[in-house]
N, C-alpha and C. Protein backbone atom coordinates (compact mmCIF):
# COMPACT_ATOMS: atom_id res chain seq x y z
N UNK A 1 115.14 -3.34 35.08
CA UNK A 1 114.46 -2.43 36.00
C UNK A 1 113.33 -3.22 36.66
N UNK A 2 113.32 -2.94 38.08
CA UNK A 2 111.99 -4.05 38.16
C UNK A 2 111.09 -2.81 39.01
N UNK A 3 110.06 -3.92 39.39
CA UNK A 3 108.81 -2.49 39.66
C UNK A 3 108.97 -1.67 40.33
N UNK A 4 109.66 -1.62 41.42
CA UNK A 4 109.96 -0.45 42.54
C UNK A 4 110.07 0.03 41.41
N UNK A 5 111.21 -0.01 40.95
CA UNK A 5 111.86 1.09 40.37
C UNK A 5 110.71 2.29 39.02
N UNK A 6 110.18 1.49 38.16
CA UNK A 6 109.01 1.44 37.06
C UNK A 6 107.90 2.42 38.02
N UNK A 7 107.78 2.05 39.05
CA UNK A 7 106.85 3.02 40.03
C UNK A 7 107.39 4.62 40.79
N UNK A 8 108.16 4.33 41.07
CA UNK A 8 108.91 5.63 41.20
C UNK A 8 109.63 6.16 40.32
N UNK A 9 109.83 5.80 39.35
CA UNK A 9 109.86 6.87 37.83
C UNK A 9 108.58 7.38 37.58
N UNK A 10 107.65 6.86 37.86
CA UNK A 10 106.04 7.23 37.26
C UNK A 10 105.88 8.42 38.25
N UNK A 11 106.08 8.27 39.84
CA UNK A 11 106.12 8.95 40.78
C UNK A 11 106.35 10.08 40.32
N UNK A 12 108.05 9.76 40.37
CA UNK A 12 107.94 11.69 40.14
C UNK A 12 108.01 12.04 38.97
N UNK A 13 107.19 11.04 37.81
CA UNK A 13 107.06 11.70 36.51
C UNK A 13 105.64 12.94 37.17
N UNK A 14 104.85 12.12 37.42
CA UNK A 14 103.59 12.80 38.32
C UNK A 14 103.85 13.91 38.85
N UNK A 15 105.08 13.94 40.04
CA UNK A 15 104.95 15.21 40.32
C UNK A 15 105.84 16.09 39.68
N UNK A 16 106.49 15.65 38.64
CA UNK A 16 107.28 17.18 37.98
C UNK A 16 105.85 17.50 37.04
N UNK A 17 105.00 16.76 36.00
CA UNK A 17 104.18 17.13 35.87
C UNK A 17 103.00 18.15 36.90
N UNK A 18 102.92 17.84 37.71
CA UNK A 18 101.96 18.94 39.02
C UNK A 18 103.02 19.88 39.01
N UNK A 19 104.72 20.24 39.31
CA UNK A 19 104.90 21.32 39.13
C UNK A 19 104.84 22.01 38.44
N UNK A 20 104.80 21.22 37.04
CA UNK A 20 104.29 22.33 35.98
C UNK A 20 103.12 22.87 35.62
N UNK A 21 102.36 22.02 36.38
CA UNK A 21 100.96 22.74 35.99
C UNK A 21 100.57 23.36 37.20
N UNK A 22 101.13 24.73 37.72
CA UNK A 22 101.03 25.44 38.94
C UNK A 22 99.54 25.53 38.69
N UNK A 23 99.02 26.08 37.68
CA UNK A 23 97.80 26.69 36.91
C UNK A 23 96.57 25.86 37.60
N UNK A 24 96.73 24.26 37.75
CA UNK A 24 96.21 23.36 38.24
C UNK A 24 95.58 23.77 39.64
N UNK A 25 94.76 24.15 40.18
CA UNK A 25 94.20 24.38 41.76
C UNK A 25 93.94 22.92 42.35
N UNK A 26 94.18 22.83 43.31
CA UNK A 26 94.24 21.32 44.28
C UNK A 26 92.69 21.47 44.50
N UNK A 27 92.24 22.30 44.50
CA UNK A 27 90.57 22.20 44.59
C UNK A 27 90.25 21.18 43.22
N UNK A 28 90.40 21.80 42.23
CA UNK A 28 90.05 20.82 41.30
C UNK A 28 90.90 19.91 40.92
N UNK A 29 91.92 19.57 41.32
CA UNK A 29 92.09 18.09 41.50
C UNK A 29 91.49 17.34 42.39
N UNK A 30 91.19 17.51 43.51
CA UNK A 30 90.07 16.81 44.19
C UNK A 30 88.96 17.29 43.58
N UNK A 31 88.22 18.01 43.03
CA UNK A 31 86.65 17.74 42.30
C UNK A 31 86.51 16.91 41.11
N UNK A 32 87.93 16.54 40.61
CA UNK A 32 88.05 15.98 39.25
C UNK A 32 88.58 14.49 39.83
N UNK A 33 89.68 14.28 40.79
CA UNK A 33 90.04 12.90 40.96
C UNK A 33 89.94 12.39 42.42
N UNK A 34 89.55 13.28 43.15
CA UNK A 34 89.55 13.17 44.95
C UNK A 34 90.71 13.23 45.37
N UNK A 35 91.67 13.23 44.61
CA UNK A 35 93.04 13.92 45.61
C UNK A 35 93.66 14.88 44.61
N UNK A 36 94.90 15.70 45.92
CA UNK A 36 95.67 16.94 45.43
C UNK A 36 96.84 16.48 45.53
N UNK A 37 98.00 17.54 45.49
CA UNK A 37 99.07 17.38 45.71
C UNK A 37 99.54 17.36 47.46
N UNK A 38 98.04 18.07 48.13
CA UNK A 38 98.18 17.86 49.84
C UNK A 38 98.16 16.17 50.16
N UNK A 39 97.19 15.39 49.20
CA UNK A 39 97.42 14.11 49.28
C UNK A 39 98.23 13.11 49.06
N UNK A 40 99.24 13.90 48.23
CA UNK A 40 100.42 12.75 47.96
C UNK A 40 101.57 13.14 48.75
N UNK A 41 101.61 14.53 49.61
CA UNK A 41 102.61 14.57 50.29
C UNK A 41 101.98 14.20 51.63
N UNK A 42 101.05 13.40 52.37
CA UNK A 42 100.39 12.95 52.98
C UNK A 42 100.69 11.49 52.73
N UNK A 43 100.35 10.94 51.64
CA UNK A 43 100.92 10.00 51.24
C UNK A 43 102.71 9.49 51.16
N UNK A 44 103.43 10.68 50.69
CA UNK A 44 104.79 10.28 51.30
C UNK A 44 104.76 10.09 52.61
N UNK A 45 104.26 10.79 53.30
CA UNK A 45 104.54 11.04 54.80
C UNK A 45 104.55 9.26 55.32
N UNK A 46 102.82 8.76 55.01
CA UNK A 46 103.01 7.28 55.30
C UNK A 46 103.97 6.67 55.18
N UNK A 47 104.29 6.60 53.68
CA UNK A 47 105.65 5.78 53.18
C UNK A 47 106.77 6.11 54.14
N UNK A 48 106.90 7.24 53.88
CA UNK A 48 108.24 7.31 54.94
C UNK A 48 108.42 6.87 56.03
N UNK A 49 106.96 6.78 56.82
CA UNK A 49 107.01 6.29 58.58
C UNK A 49 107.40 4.82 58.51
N UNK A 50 106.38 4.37 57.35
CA UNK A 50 106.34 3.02 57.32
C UNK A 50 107.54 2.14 57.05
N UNK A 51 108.43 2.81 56.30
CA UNK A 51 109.99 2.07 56.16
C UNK A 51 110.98 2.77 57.07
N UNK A 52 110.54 3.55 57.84
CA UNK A 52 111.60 3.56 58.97
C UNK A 52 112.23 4.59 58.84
N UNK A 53 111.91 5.48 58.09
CA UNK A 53 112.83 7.27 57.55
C UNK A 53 111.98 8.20 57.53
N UNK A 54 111.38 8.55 58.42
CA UNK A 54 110.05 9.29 58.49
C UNK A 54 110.78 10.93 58.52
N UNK A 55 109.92 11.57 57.53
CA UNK A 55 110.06 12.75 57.08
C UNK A 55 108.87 13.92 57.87
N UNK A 56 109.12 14.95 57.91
CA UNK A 56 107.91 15.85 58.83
C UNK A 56 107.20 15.97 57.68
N UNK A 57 105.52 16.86 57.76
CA UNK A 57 104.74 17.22 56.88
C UNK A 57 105.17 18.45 55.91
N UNK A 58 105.69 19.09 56.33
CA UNK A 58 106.67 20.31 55.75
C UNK A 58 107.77 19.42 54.42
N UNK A 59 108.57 19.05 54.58
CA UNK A 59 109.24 17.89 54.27
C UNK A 59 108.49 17.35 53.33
N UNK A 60 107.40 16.66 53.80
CA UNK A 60 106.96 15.71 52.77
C UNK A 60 105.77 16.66 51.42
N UNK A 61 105.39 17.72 51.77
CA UNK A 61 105.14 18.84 51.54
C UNK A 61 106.21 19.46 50.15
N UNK A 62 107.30 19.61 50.92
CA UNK A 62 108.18 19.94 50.13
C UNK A 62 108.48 19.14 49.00
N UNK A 63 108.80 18.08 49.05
CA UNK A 63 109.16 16.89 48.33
C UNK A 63 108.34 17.48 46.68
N UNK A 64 107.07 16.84 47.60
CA UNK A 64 105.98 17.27 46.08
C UNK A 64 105.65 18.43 45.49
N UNK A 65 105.64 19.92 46.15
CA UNK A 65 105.51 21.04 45.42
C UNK A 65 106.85 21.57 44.88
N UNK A 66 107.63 20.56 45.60
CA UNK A 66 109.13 21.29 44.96
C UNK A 66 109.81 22.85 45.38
N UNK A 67 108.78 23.11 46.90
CA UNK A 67 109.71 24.23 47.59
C UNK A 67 108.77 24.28 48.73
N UNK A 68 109.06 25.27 49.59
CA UNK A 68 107.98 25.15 50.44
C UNK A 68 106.46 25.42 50.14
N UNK A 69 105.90 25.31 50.54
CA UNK A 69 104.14 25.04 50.81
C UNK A 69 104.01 26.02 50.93
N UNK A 70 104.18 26.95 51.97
CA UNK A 70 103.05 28.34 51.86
C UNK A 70 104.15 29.34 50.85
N UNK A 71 105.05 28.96 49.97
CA UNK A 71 106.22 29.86 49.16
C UNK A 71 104.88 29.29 47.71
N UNK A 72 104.38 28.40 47.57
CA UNK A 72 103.85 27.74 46.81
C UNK A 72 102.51 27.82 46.95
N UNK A 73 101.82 28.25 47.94
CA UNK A 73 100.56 28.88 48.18
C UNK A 73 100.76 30.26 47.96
N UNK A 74 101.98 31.11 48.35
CA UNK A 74 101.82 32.65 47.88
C UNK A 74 101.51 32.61 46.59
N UNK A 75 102.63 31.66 45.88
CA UNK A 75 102.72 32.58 44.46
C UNK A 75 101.37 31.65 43.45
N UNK A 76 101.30 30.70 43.81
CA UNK A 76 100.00 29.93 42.97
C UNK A 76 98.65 29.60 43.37
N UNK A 77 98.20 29.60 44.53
CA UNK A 77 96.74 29.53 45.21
C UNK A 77 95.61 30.63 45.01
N UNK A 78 95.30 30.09 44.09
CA UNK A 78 94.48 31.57 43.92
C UNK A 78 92.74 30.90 45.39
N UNK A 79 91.64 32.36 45.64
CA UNK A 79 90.59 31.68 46.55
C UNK A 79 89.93 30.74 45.87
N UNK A 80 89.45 29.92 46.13
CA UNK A 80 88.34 28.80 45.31
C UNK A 80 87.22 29.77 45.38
N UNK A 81 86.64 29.30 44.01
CA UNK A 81 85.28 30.33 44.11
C UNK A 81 83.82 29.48 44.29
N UNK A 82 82.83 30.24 44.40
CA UNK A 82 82.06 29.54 45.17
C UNK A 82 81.44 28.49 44.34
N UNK A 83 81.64 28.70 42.61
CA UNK A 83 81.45 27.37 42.37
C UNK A 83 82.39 25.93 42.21
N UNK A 84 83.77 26.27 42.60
CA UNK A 84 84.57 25.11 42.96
C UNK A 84 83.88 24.49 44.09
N UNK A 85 83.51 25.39 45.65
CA UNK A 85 83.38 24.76 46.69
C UNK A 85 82.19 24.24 46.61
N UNK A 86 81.39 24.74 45.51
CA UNK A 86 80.16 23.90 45.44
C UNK A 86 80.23 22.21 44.68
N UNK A 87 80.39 21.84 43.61
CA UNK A 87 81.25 21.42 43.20
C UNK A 87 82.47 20.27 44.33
N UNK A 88 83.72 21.09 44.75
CA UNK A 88 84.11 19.95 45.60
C UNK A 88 82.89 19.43 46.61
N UNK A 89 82.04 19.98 47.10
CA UNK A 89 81.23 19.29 48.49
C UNK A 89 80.04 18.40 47.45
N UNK A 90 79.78 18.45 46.36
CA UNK A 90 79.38 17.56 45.81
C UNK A 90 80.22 16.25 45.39
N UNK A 91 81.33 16.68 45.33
CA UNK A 91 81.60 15.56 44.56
C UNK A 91 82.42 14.45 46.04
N UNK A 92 82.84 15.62 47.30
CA UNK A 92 82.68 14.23 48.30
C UNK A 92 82.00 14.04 49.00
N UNK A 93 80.29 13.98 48.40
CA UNK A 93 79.52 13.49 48.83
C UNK A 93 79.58 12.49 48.10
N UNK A 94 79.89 11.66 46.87
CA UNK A 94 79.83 11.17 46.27
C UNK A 94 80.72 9.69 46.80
N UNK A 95 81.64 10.59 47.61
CA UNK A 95 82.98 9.11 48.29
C UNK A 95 82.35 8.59 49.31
């Protein structure tokens, strides 16, 4: 196995882990690590342009929540409360 490969097993070890932890709010994954799951399907998106198979944001969206985005905002987004948003704007003040 060589590294591509060793890296994209880790990949979507990562994101079947994030699907399971719906419970997880992307708010506090960015207050805890500076990115969400909006960032790694942001991050596919690059990858994809960059080798020549470019995927839409929906798409790359999809990829990582594992259905659509706002099907995945109904049933798991709860509002951030005001001490998450306090909290996230501290902590990217910090970046």
């Amino acid at each position: 196995m060589d590294r591509t490969e060793l890296e994209a097993a880790a990949f979507r070890r990562l994101i079947a882990h994030l699907r399971e932890r719906s419970d997880v709010q992307n708010i506090d994954l960015m207050i805890l690590a500076g990115f969400c799951r909006n960032c790694l399907a942001n991050w596919y998106q690059e990858a994809s342009d960059s080798l020549g198979t470019p995927v839409s944001k929906d798409e790359a969206r999809e990829a990582v929540y594992g259905m659509p985005f706002a099907e995945w905002k109904a049933k798991y987004q709860r509002e951030a409360t005001p001490e998450q948003l306090a909290a996230f704007e501290a902590a990217q003040a910090k970046h």
